[in-house]
Protein backbone atom coordinates (compact mmCIF):
# COMPACT_ATOMS: atom_id res chain seq x y z
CA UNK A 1 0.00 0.00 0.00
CA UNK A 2 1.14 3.14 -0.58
CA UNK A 3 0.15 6.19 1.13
CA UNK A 4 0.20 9.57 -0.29
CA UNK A 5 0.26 12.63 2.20
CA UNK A 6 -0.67 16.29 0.85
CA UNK A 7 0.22 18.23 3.67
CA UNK A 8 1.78 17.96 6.88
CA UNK A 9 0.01 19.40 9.87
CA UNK A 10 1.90 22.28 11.42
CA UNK A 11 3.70 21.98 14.54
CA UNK A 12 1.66 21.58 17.81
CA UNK A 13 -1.79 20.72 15.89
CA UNK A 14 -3.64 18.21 16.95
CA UNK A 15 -5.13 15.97 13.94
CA UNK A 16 -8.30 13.86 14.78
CA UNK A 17 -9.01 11.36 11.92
CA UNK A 18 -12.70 11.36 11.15
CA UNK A 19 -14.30 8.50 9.11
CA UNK A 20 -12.49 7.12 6.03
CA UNK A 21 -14.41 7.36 2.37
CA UNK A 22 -14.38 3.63 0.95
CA UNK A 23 -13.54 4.66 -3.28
CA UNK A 24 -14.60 2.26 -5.45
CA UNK A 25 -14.52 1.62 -9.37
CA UNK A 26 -17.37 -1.10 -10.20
CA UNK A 27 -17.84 0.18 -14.34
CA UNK A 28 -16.07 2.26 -16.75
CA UNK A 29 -15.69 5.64 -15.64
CA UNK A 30 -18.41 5.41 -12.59
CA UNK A 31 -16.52 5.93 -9.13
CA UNK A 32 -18.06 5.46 -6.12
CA UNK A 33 -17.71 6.48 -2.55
CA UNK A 34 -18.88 5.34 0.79
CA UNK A 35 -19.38 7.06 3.98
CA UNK A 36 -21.15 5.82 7.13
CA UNK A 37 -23.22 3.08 5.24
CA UNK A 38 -24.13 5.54 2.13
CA UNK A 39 -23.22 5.53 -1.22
CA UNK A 40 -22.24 8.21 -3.23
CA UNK A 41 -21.81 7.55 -7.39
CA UNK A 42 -20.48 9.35 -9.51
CA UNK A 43 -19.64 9.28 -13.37
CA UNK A 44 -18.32 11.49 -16.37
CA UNK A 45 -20.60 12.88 -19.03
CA UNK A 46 -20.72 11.17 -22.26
CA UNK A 47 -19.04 13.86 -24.01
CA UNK A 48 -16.23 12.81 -21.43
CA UNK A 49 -16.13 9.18 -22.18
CA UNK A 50 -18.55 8.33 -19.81
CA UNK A 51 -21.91 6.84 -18.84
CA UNK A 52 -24.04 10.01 -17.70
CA UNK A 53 -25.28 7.88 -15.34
CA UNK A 54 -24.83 10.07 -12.19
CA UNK A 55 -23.45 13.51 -11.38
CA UNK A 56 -19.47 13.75 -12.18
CA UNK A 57 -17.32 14.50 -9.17
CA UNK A 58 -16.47 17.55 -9.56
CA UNK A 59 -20.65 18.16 -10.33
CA UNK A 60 -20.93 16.26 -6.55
CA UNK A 61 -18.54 18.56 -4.80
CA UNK A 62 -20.09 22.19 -6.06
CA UNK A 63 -23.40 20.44 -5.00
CA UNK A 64 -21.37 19.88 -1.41
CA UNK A 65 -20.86 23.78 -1.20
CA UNK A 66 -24.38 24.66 -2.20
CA UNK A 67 -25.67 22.32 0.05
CA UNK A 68 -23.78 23.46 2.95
CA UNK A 69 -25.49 26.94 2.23
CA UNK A 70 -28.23 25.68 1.92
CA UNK A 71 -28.14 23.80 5.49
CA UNK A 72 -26.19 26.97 7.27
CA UNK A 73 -29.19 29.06 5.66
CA UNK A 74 -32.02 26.23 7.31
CA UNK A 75 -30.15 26.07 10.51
CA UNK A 76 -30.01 29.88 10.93
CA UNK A 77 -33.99 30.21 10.64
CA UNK A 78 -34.42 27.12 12.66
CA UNK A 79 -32.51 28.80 15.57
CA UNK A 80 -34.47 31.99 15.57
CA UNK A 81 -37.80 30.43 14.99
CA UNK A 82 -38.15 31.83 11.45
CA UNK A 83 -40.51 29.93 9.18
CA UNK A 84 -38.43 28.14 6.42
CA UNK A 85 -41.19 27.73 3.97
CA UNK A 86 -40.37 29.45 0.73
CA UNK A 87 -36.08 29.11 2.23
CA UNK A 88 -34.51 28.69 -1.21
CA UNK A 89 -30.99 28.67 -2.30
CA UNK A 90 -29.49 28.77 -6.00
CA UNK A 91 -25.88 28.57 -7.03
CA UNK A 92 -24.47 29.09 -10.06
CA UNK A 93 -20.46 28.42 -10.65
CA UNK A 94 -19.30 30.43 -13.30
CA UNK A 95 -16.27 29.52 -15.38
CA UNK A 96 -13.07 31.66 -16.46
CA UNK A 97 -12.96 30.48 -20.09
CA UNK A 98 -9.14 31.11 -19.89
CA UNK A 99 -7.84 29.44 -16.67
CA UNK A 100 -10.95 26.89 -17.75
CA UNK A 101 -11.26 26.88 -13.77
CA UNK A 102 -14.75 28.28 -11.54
CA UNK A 103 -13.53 31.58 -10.33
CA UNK A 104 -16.87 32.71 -8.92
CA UNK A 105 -19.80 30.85 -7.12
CA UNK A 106 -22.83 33.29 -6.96
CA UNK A 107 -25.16 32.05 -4.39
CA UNK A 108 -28.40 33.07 -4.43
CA UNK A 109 -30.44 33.23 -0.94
CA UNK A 110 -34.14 33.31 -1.09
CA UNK A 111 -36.25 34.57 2.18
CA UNK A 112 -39.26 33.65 3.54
């Protein structure tokens, strides 16, 4: 086995591991994932090479940031008693067509 480490805590930190993810490659270009007993799939789009059969990764991990508004956004009404019907959040990632990387996430909040 060979283990690949991307950064080395500083000095003095304390590192708690937290659960592993489980990565798996059952067809083609579909990689999975699991986590505490779920199962998270992804694959490539068919103009990639693959099946289209689930969100790609990278897809999976802007969905992780938009979720995590979405929950901090849910949590922040629950706490103060604020009806959540109507709570709405919307990102969209845009792209810098020369870097081809997401240089801005505009996240869009909607109030009861």
């Amino acid at each position: 086995m060979t283990t690949i480490t991307l950064a080395e805590p500083e000095t003095g930190q304390q590192l708690t591991p937290r659960e592993a993810f489980t990565v798996g490659f059952p067809d083609g270009m579909v990689v999975t994932a699991e986590h505490r007993g779920h199962l998270i799939r992804s694959d490539q789009p068919a103009a990639a090479g693959g099946g289209d059969s689930a969100p790609a990764p990278f897809d999976l991990f802007l969905a992780s940031i938009a979720t995590c508004a979405g929950l901090y956004a849910l949590r922040f009404c629950q706490q103060r008693q604020i009806p959540t019907a109507g709570l709405a959040v919307r990102m969209v990632p845009f792209k810098d067509e020369t870097s081809k990387r997401i240089a801005l996430l505009d996240i869009e909040l909607t109030v009861p």
